[in-house]
N, C-alpha and C. Protein backbone atom coordinates (compact mmCIF):
# COMPACT_ATOMS: atom_id res chain seq x y z
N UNK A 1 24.36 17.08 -17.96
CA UNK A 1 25.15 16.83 -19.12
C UNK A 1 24.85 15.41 -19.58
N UNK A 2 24.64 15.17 -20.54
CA UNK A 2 24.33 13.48 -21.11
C UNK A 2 25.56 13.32 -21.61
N UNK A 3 25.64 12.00 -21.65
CA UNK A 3 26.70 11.21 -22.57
C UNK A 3 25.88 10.94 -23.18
N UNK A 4 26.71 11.07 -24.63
CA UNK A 4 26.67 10.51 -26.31
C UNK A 4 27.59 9.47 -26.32
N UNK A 5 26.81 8.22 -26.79
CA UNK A 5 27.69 6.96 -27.23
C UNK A 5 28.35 7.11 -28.68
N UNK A 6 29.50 7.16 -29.07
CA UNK A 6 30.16 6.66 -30.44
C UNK A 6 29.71 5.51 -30.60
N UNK A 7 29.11 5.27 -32.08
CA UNK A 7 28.90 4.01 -32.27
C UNK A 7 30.08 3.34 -32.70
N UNK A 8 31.04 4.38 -33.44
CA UNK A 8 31.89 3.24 -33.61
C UNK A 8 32.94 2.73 -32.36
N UNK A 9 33.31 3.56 -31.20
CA UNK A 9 33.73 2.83 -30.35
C UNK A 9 32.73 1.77 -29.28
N UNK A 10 31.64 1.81 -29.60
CA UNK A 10 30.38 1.16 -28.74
C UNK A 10 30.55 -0.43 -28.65
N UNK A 11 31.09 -1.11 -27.77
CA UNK A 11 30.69 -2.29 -27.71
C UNK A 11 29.44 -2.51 -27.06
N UNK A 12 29.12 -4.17 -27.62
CA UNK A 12 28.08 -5.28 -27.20
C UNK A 12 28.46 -5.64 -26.31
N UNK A 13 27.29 -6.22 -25.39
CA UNK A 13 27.21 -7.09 -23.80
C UNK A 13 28.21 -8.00 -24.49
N UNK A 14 28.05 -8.45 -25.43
CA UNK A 14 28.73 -10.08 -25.80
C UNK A 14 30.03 -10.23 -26.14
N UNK A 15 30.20 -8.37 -26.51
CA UNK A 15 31.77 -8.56 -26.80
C UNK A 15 32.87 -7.87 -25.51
N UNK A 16 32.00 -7.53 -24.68
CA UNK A 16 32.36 -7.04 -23.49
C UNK A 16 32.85 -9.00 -22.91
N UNK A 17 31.58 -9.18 -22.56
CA UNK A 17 31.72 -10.58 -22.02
C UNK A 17 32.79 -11.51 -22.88
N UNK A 18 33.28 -11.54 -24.07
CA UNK A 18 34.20 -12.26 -24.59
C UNK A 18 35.51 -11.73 -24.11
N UNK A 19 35.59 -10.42 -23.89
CA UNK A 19 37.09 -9.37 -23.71
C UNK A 19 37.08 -10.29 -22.07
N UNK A 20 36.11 -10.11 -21.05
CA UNK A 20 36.21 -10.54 -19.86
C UNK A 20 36.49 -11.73 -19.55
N UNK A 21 36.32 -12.93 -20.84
CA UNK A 21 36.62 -13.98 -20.61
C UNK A 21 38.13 -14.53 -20.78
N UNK A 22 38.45 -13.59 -21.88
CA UNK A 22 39.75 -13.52 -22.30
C UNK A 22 41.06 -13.25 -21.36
N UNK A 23 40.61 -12.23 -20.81
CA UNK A 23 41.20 -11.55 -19.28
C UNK A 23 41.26 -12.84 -18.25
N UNK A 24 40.11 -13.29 -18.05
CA UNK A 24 39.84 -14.63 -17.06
C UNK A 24 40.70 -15.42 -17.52
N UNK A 25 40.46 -16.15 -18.53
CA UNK A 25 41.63 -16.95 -18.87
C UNK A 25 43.26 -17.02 -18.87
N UNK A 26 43.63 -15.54 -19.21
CA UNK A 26 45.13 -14.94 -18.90
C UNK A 26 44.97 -15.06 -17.64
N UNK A 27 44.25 -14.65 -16.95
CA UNK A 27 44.56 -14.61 -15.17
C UNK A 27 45.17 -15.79 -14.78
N UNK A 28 44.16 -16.87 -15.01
CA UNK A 28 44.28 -18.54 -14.46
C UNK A 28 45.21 -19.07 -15.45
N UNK A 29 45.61 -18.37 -16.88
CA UNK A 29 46.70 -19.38 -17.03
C UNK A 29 48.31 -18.85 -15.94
N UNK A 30 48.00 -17.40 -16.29
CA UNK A 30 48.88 -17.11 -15.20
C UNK A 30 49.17 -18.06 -13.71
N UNK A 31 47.94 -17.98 -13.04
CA UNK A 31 47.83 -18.24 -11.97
C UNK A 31 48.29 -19.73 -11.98
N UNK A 32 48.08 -20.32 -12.89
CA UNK A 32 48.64 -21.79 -12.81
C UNK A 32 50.01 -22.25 -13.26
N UNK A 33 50.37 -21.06 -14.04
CA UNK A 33 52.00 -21.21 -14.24
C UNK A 33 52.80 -21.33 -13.08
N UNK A 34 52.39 -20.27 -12.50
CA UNK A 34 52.64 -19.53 -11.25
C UNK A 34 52.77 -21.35 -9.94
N UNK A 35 51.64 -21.69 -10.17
CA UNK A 35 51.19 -22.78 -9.36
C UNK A 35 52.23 -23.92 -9.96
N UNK A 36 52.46 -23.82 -10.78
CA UNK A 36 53.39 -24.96 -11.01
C UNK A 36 55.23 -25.16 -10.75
N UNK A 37 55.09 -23.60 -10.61
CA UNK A 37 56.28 -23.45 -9.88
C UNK A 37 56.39 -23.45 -8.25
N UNK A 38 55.65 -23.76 -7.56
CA UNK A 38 55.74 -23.65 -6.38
C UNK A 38 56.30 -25.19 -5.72
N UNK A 39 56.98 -24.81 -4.62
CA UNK A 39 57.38 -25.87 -3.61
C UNK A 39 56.52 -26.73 -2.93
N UNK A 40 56.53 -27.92 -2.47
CA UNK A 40 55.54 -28.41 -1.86
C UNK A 40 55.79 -28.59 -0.71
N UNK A 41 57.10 -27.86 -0.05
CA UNK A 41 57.22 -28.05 1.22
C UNK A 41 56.49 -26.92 2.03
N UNK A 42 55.74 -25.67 1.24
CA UNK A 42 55.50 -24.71 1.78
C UNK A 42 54.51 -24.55 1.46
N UNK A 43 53.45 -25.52 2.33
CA UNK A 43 51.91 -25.45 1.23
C UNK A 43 50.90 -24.23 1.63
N UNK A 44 51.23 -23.35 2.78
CA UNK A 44 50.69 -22.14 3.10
C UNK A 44 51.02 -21.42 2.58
N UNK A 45 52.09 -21.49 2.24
CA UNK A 45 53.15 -19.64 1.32
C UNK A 45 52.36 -19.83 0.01
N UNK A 46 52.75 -18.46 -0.19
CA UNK A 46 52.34 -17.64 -1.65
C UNK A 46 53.49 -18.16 -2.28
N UNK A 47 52.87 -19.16 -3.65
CA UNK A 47 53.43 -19.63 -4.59
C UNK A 47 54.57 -18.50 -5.31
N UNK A 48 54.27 -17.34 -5.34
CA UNK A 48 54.74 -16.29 -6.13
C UNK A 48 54.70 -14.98 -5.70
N UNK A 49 55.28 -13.68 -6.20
CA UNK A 49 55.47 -12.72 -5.52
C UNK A 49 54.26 -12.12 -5.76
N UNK A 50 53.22 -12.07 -4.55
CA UNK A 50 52.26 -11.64 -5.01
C UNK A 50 52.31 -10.26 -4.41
N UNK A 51 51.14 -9.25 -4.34
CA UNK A 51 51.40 -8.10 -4.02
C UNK A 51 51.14 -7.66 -2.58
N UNK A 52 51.98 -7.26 -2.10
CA UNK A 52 52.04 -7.78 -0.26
C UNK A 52 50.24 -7.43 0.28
N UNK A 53 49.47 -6.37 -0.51
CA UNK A 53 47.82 -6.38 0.51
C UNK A 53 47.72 -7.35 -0.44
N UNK A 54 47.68 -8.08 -1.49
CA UNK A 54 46.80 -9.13 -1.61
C UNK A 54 47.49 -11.08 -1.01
N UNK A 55 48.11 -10.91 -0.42
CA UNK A 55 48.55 -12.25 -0.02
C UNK A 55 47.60 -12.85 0.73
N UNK A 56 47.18 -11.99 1.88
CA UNK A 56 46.36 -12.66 2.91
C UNK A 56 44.96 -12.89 2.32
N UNK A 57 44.40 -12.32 0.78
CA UNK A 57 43.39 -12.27 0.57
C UNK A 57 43.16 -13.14 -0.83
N UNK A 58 44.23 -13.81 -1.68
CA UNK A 58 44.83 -14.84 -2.11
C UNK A 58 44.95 -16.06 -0.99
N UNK A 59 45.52 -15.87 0.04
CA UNK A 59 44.86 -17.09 1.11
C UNK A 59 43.53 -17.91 1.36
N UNK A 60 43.08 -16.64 1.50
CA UNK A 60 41.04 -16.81 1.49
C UNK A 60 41.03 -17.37 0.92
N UNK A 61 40.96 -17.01 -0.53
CA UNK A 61 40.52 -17.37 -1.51
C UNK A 61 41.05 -18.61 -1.77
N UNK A 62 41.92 -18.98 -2.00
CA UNK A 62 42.82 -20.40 -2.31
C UNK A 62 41.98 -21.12 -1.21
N UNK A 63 41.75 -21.05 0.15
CA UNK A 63 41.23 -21.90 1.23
C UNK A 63 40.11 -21.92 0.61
N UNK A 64 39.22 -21.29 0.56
CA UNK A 64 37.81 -21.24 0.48
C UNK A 64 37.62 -22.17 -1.47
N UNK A 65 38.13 -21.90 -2.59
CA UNK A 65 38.32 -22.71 -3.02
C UNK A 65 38.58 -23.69 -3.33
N UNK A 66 39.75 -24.44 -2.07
CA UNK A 66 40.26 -25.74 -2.15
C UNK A 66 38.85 -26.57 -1.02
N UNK A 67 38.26 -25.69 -0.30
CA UNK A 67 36.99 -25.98 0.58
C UNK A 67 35.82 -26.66 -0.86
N UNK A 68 35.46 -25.74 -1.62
CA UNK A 68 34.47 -25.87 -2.60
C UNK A 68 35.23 -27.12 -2.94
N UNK A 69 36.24 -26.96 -4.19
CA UNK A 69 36.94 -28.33 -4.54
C UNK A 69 36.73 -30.08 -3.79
N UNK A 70 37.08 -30.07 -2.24
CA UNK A 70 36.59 -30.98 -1.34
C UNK A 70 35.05 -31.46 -1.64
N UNK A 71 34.58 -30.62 -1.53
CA UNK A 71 32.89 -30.60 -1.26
C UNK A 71 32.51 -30.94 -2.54
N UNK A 72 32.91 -30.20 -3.98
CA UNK A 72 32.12 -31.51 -4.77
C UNK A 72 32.84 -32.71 -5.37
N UNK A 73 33.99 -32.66 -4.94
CA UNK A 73 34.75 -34.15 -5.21
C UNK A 73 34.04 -35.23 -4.23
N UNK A 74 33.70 -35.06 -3.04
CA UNK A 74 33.20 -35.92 -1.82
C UNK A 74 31.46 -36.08 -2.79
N UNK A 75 30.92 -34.88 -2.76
CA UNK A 75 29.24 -35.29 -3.27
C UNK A 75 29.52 -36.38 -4.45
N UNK A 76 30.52 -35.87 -5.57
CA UNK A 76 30.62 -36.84 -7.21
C UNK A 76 30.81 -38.42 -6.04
N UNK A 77 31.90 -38.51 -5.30
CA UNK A 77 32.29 -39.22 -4.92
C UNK A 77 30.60 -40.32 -4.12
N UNK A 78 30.22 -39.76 -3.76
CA UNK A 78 28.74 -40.11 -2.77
C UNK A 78 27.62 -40.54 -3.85
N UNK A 79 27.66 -39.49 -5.23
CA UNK A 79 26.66 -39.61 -5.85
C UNK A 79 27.28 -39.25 -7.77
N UNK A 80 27.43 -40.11 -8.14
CA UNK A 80 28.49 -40.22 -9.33
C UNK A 80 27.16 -40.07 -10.24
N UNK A 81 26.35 -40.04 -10.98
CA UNK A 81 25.65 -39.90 -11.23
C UNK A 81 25.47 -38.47 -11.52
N UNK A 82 25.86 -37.57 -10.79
CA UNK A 82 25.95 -35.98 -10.80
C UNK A 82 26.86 -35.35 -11.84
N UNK A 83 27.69 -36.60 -11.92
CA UNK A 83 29.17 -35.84 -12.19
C UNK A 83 28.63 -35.03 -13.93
N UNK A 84 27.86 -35.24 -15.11
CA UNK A 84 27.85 -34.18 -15.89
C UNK A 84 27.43 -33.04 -15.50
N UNK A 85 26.95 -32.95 -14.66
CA UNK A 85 26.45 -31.48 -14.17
C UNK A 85 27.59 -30.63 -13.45
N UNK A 86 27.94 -31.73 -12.08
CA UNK A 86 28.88 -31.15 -11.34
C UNK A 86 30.07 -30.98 -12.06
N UNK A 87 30.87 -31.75 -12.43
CA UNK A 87 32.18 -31.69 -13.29
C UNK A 87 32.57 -30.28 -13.52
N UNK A 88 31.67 -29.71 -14.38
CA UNK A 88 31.99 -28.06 -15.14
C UNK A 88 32.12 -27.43 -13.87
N UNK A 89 31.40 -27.42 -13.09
CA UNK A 89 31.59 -26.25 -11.54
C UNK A 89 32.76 -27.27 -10.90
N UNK A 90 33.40 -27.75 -11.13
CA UNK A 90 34.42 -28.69 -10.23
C UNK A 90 35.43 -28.27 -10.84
N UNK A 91 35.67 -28.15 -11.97
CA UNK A 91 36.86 -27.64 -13.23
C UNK A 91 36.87 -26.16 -12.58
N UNK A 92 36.12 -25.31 -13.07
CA UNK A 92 36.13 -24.27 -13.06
C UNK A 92 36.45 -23.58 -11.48
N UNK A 93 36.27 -24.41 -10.13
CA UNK A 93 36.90 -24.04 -9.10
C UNK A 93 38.14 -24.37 -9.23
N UNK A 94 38.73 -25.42 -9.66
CA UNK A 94 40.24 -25.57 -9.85
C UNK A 94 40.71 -24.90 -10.36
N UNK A 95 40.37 -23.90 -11.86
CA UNK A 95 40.61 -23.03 -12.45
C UNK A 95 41.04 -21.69 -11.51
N UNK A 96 39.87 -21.48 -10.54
CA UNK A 96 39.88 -20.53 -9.66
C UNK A 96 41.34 -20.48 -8.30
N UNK A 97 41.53 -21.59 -8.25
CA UNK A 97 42.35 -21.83 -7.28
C UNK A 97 43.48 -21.89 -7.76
N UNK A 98 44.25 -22.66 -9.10
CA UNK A 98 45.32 -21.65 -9.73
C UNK A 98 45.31 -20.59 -10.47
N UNK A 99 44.31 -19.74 -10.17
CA UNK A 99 44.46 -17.89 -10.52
C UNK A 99 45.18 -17.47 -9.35
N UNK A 100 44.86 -17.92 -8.28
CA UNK A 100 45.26 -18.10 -6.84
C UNK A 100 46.95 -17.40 -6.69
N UNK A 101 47.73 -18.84 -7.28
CA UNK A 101 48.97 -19.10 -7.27
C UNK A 101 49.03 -19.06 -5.88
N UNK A 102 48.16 -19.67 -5.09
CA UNK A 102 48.71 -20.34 -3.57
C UNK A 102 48.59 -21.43 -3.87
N UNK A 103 49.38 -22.30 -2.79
CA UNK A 103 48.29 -24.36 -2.48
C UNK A 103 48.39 -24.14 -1.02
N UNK A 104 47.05 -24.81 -0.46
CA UNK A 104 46.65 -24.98 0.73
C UNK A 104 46.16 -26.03 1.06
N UNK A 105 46.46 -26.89 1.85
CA UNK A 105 46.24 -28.14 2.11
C UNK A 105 45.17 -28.52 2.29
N UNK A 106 44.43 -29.60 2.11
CA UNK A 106 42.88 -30.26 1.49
C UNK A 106 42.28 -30.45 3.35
N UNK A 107 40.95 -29.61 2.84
CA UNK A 107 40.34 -29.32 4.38
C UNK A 107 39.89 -31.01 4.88
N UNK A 108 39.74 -31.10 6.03
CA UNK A 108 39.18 -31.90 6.95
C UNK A 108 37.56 -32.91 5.83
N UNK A 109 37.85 -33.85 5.88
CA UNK A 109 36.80 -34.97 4.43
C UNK A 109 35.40 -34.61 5.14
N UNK A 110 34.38 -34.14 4.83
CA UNK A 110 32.95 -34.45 5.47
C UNK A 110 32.09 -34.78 4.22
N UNK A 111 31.73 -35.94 4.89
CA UNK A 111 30.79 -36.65 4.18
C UNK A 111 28.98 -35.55 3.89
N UNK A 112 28.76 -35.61 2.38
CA UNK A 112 28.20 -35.35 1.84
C UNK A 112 26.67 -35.63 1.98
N UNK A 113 25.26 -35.40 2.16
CA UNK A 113 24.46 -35.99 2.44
C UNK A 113 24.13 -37.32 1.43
N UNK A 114 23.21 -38.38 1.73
CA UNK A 114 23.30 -39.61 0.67
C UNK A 114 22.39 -38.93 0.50
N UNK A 115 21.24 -38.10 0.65
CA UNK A 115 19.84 -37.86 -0.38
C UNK A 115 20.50 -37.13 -1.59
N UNK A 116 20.07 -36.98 -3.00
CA UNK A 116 20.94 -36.25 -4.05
C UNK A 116 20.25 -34.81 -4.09
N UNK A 117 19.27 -34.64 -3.35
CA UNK A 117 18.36 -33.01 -3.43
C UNK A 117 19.19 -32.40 -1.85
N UNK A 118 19.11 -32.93 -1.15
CA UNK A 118 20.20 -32.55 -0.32
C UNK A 118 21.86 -32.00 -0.09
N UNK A 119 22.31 -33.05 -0.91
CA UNK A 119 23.31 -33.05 -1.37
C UNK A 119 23.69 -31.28 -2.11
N UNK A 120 22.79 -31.21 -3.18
CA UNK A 120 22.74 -30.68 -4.27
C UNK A 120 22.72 -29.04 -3.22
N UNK A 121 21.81 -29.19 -2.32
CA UNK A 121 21.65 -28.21 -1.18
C UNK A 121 22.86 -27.60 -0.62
N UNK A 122 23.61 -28.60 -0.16
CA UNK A 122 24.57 -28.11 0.77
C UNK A 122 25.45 -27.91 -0.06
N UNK A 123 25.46 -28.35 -1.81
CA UNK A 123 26.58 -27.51 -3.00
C UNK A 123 26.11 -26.10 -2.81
N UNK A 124 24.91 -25.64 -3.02
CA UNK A 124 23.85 -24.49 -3.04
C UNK A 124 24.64 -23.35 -2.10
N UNK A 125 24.43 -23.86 -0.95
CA UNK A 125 24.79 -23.35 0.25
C UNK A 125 26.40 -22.80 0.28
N UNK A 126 27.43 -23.72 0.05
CA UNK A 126 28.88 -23.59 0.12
C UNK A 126 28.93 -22.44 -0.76
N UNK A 127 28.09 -22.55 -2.06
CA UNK A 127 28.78 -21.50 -3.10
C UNK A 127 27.82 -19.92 -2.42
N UNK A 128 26.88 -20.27 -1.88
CA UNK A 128 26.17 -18.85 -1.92
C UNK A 128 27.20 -18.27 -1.02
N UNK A 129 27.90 -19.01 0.25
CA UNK A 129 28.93 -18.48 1.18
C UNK A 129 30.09 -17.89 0.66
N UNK A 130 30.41 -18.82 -0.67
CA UNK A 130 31.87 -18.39 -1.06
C UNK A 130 31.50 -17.21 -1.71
N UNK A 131 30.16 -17.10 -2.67
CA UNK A 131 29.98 -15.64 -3.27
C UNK A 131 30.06 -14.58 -2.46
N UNK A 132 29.51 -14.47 -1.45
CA UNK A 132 29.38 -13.61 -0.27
C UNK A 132 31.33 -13.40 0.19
N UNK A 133 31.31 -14.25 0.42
CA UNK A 133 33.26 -14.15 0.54
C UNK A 133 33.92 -13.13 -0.15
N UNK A 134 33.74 -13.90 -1.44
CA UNK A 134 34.59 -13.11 -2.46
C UNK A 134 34.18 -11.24 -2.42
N UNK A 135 32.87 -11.35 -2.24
CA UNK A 135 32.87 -9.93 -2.39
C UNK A 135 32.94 -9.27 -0.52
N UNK A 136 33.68 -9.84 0.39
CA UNK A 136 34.30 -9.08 1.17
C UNK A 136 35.79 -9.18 1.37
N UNK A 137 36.35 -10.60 0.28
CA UNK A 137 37.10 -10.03 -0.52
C UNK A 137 37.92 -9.59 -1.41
N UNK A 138 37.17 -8.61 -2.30
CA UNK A 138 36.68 -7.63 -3.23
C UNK A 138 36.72 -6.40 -1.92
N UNK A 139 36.15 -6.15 -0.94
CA UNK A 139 36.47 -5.12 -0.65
C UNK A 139 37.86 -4.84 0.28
N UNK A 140 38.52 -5.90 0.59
CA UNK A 140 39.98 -5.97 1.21
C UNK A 140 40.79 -5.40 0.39
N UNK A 141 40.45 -6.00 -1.32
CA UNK A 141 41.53 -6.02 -2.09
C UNK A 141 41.72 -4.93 -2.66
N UNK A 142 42.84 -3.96 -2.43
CA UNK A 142 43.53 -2.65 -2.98
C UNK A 142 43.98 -2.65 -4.58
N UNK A 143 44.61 -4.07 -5.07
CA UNK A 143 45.12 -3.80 -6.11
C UNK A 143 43.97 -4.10 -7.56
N UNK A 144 43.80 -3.27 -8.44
CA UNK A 144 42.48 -3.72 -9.40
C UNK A 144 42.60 -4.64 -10.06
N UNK A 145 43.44 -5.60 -10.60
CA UNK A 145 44.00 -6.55 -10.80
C UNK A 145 43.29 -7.56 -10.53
N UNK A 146 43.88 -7.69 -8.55
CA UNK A 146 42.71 -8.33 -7.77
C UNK A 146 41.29 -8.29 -7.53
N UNK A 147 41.26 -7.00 -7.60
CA UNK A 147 39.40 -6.99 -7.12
C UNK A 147 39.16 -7.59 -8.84
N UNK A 148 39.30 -7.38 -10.05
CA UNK A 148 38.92 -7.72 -11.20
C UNK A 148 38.65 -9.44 -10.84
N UNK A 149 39.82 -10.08 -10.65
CA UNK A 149 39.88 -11.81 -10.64
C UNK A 149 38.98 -11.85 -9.94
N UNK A 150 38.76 -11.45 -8.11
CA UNK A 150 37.69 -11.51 -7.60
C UNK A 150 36.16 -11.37 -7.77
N UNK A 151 36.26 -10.37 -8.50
CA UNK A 151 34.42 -10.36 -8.51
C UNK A 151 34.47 -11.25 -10.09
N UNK A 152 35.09 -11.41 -11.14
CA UNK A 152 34.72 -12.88 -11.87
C UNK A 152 34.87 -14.50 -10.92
N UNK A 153 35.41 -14.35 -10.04
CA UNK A 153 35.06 -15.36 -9.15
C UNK A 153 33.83 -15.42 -8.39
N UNK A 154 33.76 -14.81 -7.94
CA UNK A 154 32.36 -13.96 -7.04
C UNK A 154 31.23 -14.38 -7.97
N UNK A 155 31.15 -13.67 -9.23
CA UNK A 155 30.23 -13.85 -10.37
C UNK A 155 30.03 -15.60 -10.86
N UNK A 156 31.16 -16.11 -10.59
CA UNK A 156 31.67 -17.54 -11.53
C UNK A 156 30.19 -18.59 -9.98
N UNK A 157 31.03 -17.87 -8.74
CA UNK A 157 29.88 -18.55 -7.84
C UNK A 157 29.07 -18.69 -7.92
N UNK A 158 28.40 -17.70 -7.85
CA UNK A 158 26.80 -16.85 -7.88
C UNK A 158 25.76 -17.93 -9.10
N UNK A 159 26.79 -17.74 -10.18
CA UNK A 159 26.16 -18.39 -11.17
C UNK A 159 25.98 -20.09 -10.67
N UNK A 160 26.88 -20.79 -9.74
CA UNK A 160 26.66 -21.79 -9.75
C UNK A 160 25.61 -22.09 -8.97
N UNK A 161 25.35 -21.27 -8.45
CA UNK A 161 23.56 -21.84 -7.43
C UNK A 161 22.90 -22.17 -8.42
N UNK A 162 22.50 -21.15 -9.56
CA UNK A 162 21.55 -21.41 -10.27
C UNK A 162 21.88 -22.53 -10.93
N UNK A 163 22.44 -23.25 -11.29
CA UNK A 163 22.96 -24.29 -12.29
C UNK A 163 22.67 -25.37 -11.02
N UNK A 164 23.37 -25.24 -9.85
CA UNK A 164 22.62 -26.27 -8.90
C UNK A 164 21.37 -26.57 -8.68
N UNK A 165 20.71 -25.61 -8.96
CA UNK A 165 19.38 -25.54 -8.66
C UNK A 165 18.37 -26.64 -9.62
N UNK A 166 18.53 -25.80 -11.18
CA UNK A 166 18.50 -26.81 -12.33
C UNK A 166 18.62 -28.09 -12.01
N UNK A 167 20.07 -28.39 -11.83
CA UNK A 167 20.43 -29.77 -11.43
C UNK A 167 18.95 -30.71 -10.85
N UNK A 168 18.71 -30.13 -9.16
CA UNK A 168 17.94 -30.87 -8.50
C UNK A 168 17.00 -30.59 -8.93
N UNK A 169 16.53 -29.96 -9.98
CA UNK A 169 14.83 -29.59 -10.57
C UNK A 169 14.77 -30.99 -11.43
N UNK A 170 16.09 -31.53 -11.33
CA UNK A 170 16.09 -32.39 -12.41
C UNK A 170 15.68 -33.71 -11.79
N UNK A 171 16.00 -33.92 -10.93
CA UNK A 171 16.08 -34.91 -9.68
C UNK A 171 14.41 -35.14 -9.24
């Protein structure tokens, strides 16, 4: 049996990708409303009532984000010079981490390598891990909601190797 496309209901890659961005954005403003209501005496708890299978997987994620966050605040910090490149992937994990609506306390400081192609490496590295993350979990997560935020996170990663990469081509 084939499918026949309607043209007139037929969207473009581009207007697909604008609807998805739109969605992204409701998520994280959500997620940061959400974040701004939270206590600071309870920096492990779920900011908000989230949906009991996705708490522990909103954890991850919030950790493993506030991990990325560390890591290129310490490199800008090591190698300032970076910061137009890095900045946009530095925003956009914070973004990620109030979609969250957890806070998790700022991991253990490790110093960054001083070479800047190195450096740029072990950004490389963190995100290819966190992509890999997200999509196991993406497969934890029951509610579609979640797996949706997740794999545009997942995706939001992925993309940042390549942009790292650039970076040190530049170097």
């Amino acid at each position: 049996m084939s499918a026949k496309i309607d043209q007139a209901t037929a969207i473009t890659r581009r207007q697909l990708l604008r609807r998805c961005a739109g969605t992204t954005l409701a998520v994280s403003a959500v997620g940061a409303l959400t974040a701004c209501g939270s206590t600071a005496g309870t920096p492990l708890a779920p900011t908000a009532d989230l949906p009991a299978d996705g708490d522990l997987v909103y954890l991850d994620v919030a950790t493993s984000e506030r991990n990325l966050i560390a890591r290129y605040t310490e490199t800008l910090a090591a190698h300032p010079q970076l910061a137009p490149g890095l900045q946009p992937l530095l925003q956009q994990h914070e973004e990620h981490l109030a979609a969250t609506g957890v806070q998790v306390p700022d991991p253990p400081t490790l110093a960054p390598p001083s070479d800047i192609r190195s450096a740029l490496g072990a950004l490389r590295q963190a995100e290819l891990t966190a992509a890999v993350e997200r999509r196991a979990s993406c497969q934890r997560a029951s509610e579609p909601e979640l797996v949706r935020t997740l794999t545009f996170i997942a995706a939001s990663e992925a993309s940042h190797i390549a942009v790292l990469k650039s970076i040190g081509e530049d170097r």
